[in-house]
Structure formats: structure tokens, C-alpha cells
Protein backbone atom coordinates (compact mmCIF):
# COMPACT_ATOMS: atom_id res chain seq x y z
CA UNK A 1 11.24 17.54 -27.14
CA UNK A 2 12.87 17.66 -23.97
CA UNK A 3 14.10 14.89 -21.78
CA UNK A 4 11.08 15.37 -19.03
CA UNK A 5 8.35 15.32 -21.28
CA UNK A 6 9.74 12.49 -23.42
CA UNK A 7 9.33 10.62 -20.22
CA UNK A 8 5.80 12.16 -19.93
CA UNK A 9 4.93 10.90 -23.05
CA UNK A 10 6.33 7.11 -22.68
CA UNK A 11 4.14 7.38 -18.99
CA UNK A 12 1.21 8.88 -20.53
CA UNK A 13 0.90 5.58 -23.38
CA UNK A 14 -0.79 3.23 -20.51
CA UNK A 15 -1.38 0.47 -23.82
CA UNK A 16 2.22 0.33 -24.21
CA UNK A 17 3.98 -2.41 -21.73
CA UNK A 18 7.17 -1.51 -20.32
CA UNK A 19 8.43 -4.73 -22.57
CA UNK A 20 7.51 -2.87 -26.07
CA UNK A 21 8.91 0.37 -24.22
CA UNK A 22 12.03 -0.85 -23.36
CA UNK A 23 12.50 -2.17 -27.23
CA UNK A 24 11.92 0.94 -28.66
CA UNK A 25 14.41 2.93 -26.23
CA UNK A 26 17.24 0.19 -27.02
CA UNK A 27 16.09 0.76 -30.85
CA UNK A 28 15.84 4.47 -31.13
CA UNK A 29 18.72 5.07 -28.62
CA UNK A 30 16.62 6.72 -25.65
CA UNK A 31 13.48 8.79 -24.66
CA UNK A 32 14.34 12.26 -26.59
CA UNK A 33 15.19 10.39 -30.15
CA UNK A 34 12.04 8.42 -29.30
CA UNK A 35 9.73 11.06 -29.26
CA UNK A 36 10.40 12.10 -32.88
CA UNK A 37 9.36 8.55 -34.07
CA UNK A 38 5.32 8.65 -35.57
CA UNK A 39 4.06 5.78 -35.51
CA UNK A 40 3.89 4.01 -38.71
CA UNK A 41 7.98 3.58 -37.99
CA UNK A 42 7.67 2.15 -34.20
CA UNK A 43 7.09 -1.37 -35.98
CA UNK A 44 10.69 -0.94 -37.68
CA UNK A 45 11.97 -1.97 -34.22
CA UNK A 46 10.87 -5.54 -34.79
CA UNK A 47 8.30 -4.83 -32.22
CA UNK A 48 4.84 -5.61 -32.98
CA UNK A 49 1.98 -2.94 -32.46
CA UNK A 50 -1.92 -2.62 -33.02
CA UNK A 51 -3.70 0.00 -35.00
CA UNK A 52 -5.20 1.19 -31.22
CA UNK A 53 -1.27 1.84 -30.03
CA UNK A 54 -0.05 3.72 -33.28
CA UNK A 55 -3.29 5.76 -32.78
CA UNK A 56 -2.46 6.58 -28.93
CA UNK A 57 1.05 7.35 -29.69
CA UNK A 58 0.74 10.11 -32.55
CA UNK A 59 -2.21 11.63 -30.45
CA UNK A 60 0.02 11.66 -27.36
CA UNK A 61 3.01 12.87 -29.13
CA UNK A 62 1.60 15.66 -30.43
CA UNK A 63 3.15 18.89 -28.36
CA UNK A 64 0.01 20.62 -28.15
CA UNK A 65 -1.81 17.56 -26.99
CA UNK A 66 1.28 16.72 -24.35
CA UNK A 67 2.10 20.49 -23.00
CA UNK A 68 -1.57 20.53 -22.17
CA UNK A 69 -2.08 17.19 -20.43
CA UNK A 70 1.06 17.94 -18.42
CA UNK A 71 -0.15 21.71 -17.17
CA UNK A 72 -3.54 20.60 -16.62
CA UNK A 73 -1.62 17.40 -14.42
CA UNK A 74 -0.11 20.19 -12.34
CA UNK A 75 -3.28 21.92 -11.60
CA UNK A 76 -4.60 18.87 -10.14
CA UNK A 77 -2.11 19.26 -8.06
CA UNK A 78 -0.33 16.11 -9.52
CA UNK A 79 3.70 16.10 -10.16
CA UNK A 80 5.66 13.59 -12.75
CA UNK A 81 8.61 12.60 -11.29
CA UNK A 82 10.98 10.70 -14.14
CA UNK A 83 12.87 7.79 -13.14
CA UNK A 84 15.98 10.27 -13.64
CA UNK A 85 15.06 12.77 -10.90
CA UNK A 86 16.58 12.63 -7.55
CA UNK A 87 13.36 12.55 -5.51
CA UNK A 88 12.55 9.07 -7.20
CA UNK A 89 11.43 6.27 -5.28
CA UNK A 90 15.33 4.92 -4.36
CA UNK A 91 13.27 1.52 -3.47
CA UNK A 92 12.04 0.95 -7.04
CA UNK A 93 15.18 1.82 -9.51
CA UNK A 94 16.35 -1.85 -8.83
CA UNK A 95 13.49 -3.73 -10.55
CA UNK A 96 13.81 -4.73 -13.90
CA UNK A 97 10.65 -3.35 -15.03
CA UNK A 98 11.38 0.27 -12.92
CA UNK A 99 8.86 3.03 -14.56
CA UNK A 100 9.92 5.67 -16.84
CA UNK A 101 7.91 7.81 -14.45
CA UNK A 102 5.53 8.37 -11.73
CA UNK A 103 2.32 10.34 -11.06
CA UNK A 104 2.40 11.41 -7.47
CA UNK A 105 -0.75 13.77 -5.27
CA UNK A 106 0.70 13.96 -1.89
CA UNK A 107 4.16 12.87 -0.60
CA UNK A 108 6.25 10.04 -0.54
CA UNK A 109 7.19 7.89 2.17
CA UNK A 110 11.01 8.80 3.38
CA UNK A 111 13.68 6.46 1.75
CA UNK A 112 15.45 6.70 5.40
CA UNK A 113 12.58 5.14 7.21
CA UNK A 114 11.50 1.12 7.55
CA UNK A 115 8.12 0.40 4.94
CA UNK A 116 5.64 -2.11 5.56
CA UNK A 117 3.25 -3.21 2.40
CA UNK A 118 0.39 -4.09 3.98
CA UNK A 119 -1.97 -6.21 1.48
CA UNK A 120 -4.99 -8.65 1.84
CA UNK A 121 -8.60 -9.35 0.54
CA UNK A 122 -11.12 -7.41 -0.62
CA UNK A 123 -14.05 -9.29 0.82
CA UNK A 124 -11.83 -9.72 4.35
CA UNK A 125 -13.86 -10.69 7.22
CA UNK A 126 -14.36 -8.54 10.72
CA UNK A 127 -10.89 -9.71 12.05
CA UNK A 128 -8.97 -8.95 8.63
CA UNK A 129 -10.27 -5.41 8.93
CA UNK A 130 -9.77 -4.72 12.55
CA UNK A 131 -6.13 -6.13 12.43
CA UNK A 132 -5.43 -4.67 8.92
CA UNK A 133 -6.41 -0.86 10.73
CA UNK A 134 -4.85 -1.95 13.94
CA UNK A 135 -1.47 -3.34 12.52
CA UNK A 136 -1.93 -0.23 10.37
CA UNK A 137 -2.13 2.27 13.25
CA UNK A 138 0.78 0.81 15.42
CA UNK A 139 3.44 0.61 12.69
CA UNK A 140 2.97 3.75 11.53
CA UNK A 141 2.90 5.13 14.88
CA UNK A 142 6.37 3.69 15.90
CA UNK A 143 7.69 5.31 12.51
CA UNK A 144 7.07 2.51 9.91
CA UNK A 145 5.66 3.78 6.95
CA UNK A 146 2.33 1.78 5.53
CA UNK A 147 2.49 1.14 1.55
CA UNK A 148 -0.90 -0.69 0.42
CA UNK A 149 -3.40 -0.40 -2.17
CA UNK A 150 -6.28 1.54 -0.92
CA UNK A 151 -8.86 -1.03 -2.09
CA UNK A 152 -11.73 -2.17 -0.35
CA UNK A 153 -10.71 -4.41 2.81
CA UNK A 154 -7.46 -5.01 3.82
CA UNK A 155 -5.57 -2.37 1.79
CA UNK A 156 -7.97 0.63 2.62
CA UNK A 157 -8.01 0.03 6.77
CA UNK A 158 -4.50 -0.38 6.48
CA UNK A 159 -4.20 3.12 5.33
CA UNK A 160 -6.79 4.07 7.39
CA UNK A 161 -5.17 2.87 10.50
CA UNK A 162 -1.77 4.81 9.35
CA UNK A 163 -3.51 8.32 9.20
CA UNK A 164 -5.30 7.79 12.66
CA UNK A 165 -1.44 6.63 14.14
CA UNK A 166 -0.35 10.11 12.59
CA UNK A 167 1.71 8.46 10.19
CA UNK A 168 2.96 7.97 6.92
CA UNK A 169 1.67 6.34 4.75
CA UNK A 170 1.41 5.80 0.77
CA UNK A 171 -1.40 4.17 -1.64
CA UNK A 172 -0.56 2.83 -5.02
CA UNK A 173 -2.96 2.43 -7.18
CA UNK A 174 -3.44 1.36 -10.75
CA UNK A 175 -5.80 4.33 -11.53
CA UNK A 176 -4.91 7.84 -12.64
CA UNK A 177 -3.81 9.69 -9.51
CA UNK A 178 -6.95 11.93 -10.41
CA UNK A 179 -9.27 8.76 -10.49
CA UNK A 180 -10.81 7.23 -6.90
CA UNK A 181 -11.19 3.96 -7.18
CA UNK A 182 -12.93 2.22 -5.45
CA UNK A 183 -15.73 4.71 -5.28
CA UNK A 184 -16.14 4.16 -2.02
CA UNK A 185 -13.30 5.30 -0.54
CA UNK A 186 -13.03 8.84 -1.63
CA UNK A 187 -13.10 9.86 2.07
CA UNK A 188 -9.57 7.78 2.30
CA UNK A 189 -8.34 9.03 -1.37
CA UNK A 190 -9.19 12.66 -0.06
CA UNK A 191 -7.27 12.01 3.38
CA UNK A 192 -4.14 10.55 1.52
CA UNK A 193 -4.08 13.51 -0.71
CA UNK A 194 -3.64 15.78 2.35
CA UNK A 195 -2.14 13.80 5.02
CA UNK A 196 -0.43 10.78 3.06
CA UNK A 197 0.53 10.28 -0.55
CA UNK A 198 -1.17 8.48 -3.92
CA UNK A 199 1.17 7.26 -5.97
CA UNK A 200 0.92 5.40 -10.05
CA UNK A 201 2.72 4.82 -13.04
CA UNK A 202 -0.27 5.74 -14.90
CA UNK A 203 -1.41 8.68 -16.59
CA UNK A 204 -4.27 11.95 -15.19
CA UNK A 205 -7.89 10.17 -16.42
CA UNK A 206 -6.69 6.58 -16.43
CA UNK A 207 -9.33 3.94 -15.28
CA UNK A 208 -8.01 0.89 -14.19
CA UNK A 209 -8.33 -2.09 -15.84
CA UNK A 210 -8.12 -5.92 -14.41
CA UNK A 211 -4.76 -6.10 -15.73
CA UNK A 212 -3.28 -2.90 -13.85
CA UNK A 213 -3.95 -4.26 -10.79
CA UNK A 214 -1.03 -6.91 -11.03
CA UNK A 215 1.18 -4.45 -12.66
CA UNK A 216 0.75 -2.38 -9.74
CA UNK A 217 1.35 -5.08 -7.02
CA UNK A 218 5.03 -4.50 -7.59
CA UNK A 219 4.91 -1.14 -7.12
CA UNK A 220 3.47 -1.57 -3.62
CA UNK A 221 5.95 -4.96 -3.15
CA UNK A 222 8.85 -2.85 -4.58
CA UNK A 223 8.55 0.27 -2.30
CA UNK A 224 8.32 -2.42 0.92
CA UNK A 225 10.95 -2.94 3.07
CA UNK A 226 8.41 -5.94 4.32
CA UNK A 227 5.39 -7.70 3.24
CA UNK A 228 2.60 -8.03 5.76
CA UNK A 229 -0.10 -10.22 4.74
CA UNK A 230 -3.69 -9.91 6.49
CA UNK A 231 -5.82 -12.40 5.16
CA UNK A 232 -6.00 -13.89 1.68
CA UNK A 233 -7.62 -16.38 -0.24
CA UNK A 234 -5.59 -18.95 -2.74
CA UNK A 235 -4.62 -17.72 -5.84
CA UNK A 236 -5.73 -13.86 -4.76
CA UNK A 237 -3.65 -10.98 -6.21
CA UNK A 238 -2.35 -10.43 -2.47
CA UNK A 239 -0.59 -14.22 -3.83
CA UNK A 240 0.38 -12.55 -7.11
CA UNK A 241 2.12 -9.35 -4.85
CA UNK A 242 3.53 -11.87 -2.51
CA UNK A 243 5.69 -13.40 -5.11
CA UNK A 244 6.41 -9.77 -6.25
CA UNK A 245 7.80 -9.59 -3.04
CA UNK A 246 9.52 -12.40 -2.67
CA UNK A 247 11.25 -12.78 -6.70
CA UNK A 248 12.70 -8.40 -4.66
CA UNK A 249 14.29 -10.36 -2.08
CA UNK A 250 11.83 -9.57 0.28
CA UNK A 251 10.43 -11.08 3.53
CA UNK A 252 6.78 -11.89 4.32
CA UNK A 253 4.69 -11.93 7.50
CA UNK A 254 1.64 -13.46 7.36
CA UNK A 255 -1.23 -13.10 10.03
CA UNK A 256 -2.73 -16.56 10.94
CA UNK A 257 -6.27 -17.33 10.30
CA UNK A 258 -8.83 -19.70 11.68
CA UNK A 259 -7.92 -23.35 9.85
CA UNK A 260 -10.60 -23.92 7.60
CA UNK A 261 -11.47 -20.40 6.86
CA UNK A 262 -11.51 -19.73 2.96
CA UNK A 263 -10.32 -16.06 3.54
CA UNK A 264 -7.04 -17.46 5.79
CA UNK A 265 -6.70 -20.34 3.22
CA UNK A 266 -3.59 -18.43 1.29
CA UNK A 267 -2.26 -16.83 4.86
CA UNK A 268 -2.49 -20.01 6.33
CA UNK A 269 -0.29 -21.60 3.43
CA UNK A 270 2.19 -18.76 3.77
CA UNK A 271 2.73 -19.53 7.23
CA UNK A 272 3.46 -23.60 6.58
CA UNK A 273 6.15 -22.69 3.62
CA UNK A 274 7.97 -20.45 5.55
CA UNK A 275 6.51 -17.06 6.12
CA UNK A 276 7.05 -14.94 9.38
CA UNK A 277 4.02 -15.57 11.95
CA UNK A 278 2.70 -12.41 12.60
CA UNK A 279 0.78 -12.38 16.24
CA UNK A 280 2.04 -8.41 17.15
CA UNK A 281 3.54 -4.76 15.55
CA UNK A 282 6.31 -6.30 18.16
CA UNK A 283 7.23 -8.83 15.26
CA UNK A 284 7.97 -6.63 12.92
CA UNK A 285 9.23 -3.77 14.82
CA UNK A 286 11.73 -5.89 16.20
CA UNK A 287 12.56 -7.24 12.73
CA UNK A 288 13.26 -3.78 11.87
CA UNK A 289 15.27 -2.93 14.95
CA UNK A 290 12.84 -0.94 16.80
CA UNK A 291 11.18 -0.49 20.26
CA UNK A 292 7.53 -0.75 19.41
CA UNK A 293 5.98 -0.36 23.33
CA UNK A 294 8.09 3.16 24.03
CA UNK A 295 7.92 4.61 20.63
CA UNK A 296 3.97 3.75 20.41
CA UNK A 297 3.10 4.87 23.86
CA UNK A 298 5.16 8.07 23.13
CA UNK A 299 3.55 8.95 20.08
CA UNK A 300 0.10 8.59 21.26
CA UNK A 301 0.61 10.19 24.68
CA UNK A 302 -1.81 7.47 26.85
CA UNK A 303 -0.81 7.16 30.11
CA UNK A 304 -2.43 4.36 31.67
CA UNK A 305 -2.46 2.65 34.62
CA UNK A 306 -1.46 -0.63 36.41
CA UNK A 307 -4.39 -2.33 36.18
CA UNK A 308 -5.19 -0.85 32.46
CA UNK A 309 -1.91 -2.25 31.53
CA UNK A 310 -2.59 -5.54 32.49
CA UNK A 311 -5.50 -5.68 30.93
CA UNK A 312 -4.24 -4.32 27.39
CA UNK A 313 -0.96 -7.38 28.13
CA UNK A 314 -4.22 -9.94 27.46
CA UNK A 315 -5.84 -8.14 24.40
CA UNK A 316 -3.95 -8.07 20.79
CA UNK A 317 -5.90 -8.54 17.05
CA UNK A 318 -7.97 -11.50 18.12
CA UNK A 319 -11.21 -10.22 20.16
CA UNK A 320 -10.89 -11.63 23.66
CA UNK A 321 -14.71 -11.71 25.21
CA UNK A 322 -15.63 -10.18 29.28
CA UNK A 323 -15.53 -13.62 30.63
CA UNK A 324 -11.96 -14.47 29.44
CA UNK A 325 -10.35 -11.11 30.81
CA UNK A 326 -12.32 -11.44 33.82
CA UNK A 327 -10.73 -15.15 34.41
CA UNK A 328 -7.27 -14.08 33.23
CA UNK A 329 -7.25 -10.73 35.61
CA UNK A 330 -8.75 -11.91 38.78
CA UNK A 331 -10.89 -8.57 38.64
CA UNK A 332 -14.07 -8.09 40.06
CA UNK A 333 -16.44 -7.77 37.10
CA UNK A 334 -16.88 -4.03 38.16
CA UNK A 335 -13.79 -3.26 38.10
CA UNK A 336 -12.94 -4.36 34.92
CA UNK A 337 -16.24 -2.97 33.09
CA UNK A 338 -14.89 0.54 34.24
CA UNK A 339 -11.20 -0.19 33.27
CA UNK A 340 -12.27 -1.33 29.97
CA UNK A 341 -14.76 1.83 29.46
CA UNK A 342 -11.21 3.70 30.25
CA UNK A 343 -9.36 2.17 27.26
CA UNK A 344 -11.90 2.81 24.99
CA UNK A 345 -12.19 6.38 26.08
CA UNK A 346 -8.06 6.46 25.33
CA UNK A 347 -8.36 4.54 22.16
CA UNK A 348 -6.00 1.49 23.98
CA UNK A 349 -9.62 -0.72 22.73
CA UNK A 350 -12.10 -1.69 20.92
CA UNK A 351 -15.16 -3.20 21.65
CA UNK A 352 -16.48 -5.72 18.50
CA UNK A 353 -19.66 -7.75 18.40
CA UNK A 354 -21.51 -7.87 21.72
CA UNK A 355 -18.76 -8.34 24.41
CA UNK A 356 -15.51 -9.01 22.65
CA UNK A 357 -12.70 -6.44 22.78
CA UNK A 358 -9.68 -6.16 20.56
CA UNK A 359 -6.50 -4.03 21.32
CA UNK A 360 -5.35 -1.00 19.62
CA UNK A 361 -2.75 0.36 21.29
């Protein structure tokens, strides 16, 4: 068996952890002597395996079994990219648990580029998901790319707010890159598979388990230049990807929430032991070097006028109601119905709840 599909095979045994893996290869003396082993001899490595593994790995190594998962993979339009080849994630070939190989539908965000993980809860609340798309949006409008998860909440407006910036952006999931999950966001998995990238460690047909979902926070930590944290609960798995982030070497923002609100509880906590504040994309474009307010305005192509740009100066990811924009402006409330209708005809706004506006520009 040949080098590549050696590495299929050690990618395509998902009840295998990279631990027992990494035995074997030290044992055996690398992928291509592995794949000759059956498996009543993997245990002479000292390693320990179940009947349920041995059983996997003989039906996996069989040649038939693996030429035919691996065309049927490339009529998905899935490719297998071993940890060897020189389109690899650069970002990932420094962790200590680095994949044999990767399962990719779509592209991959550009090593030469700034990344932003962007991760948060599930159940977030109105604000998480308006700032999750609108942090989204403007970073990968000014050339950041968005990493996240493409769950429910945070993760999936994240990468929603990427594709309508018309930028890049990459979900990692702990699926099968053939297998939407969550359900409900097919639309999104459909739009990433066109416009933006999927991207696992596990095998066509996979369903996720509980456990994957940790594995795969490092993944999304691991191909981050940054952290950004929306909201989170204590003891969430955006915690358990924030200290993948942090054991990489890498820097967290955090978006403050309302004290006392359970969904803010673990943002909140982030902030007080040392996290970046996150308040605006300025933050962290300026972390990275860049000029967010040309490089956004220029990429969306909204020309807007004096009095449109004061108002977007009082508007960020906190909804700001008519009454406080008409005291901070001075405006006539005329005048500043129509300028708002303006900005929400050029996408600068959005209007939430019954009279508050957020900014999205």
C-alpha cells in the first residue's frame, strides 16, 4: 500500500485516538509498514485495543474496501490531503496531536492571510448572534479569514457573516465532510461548500459524537491566528477551545456581556483574567496590523454621507434605541428616521426589536 492511502486508512479509523496511532507508527516504523499489520498483531505494540477497533481496522484495511471509500470520497467532491502534502494546513503541523490527514469540500483559508476563530454558545442570545454575524462580516471583509464551527449560534452567524462580507472563511467540524450537522444549517453547509471551505479529520459518513466535538476545538484553535470569543457560558466547550488556544500560544478577545447574564458568565471571566476586550473589528484589525475603516468601506463600496457617518460613529454591536441617537446627534427626529432608513437600505444597519439599531458596517 502506498504512502497516501496508508494515511487514508489511519484517517478513515475515527475509534482509533491519535495516542494509540502514534504508538503503532513508532512500533511498526511508519504508515506504509503499518498498513500490512491485521489486527490480532496491533496489541503486540503494548497498546491496548477492543474487539470493536480490531474489527474496524481489518475492514478498513482491506484494499477493496479502502480504494472504494477513497473514489467514492472524490466524487463527493471531497479531497484527503496527508499531513505530508504541501497544501497542508502550515497552521496545524506544530501541534502535538497534528492529523495524519484531512477531509476537505471547498478551500482553505490562505496561510498568508491573518485568521480569526470565532467561537461561542449554542443557545446565544439576540446580541451574541448579531455581533457573532457582524464581527463575522467586518473581519472578513478587511481580509481576515473567519475559522468557526458552523454550529447553531455563535459559530454558524459567524460564518454567515463571512460569506455576506465576501470573504473567506472555513468551518471545522467533527462530522464527515459529507455529513451536515446541525441539520439546520444545510443552507450554510451548502454555501461553505461553494463559497468557503468544510474542513475534518474525520472520515466520508462519520456522525459526530459528543466526544469529537472537543477533539475538533483544536482544529478550529489551531488554524487561528486569534481567538474571538462571543458569548459563553462556564465550563462550555467555547472554555474547552479557549484553552486550546491558549496551551498554541494564542491570544483571546472576548466580547463583554451584561454582568449577571448566564450566557456572558465565561466571557465575562475571560475578560477579568486577562483576555483582550473586544468592543470593535478595530481591535483586532489593529492587533493584526490592519486599517479596518478603509479596507471595509472599500470592499463594500458604501459611500455615505456626513450626517450618515455620524450616525454609524454612535452605533457598534450593542443596539442603540431612536431616542439615544436622536440625543447624541442633535437631529431633528425626521431627519434621522430618513438617514437611518438610508443605512439600512446600504446594509451600514440593522434595525432589532422595535426601535433599536445595531451597526454593520
Amino acid at each position: 500500500m502506498n504512502k497516501r492511502m496508508a494515511y487514508f486508512l489511519l484517517s478513515s479509523v475515527p475509534l482509533f485516538s491519535h495516542e494509540k496511532l502514534e504508538v503503532l507508527m513508532d512500533y511498526y516504523g511508519g504508515p506504509e509498514a503499518l498498513s500490512e499489520v491485521r489486527g490480532e498483531r496491533l496489541s503486540d505494540s503494548g497498546a491496548v485495543f477492543t474487539f470493536t477497533e480490531i474489527t474496524q481496522w481489518d475492514a478498513m484495511r482491506d484494499r477493496g474496501v479502502l480504494e472504494e471509500k477513497y473514489e467514492m470520497m472524490e466524487k463527493q467532491g471531497i479531497r484527503f490531503i496527508t499531513k505530508e502534502d504541501t497544501d497542508f494546513p502550515k497552521r496545524l503541523l506544530s501541534l502535538p496531536d497534528c492529523p495524519y490527514g484531512l477531509f476537505l469540500k471547498g478551500r482553505l483559508i490562505p496561510e498568508d492571510a491573518p485568521s480569526a476563530g470565532i467561537v461561542g454558545a449554542r443557545r446565544c442570545t439576540q446580541y451574541g448572534k448579531e455581533s457573532a454575524h457582524f464581527f463575522g462580516k467586518m473581519l472578513a471583509a478587511a481580509g481576515v479569514s473567519i475559522v468557526s464551527g458552523m454550529a447553531l449560534g455563535v459559530d454558524g452567524m459567524a460564518g454567515r457573516g463571512a460569506l455576506a462580507g465576501n470573504g473567506r472563511t472555513l468551518a471545522v467540524l467533527g462530522s464527515g465532510a459529507d455529513v451536515c450537522y446541525p441539520a439546520e444549517n444545510i443552507d450554510l453547509y451548502e454555501e461553505l461548500s461553494r463559497n468557503g471551505g468544510i474542513l475534518t479529520e474525520r472520515p466520508p459518513g462519520y456522525e459526530a459524537r459528543p466526544y469529537d466535538f472537543p477533539i475538533r476545538n483544536r482544529l478550529i484553535s489551531g488554524l487561528s491566528d486569534v481567538l474571538i470569543v462571543i458569548e459563553a457560558a462556564e465550563n462550555s466547550g467555547s472554555m474547552i477551545t479557549v484553552n486550546h488556544a491558549l496551551s498554541q500560544g494564542k491570544d483571546v478577545f472576548a466580547l463583554p456581556g451584561r454582568v449577571g447574564d448566564r450566557m456572558s458568565a465565561g466571557s465575562n471571566e475571560l475578560i477579568k483574567n486577562g483576555a483582550q476586550v473586544l468592543t470593535c473589528p478595530e481591535d483586532v484589525l489593529q492587533y493584526f496590523g490592519m486599517d479596518v475603516k478603509s479596507e471595509t468601506v472599500r470592499r463594500n463600496r458604501v459611500t455615505l454621507t456626513r450626517e450618515e457617518k455620524i450616525i454609524l460613529d454612535y452605533l457598534g454591536g450593542t443596539p442603540r434605541s431612536m431616542d439615544d441617537l436622536l440625543a447624541l446627534s442633535g437631529f431633528p427626529v425626521s431627519i434621522l428616521a430618513g438617514i437611518l432608513v438610508d443605512l439600512e437600505i446600504k446594509g451600514a444597519v440593522k434595525k432589532t426589536g422595535m426601535s433599536g439599531y445595531i451597526r454593520l458596517l
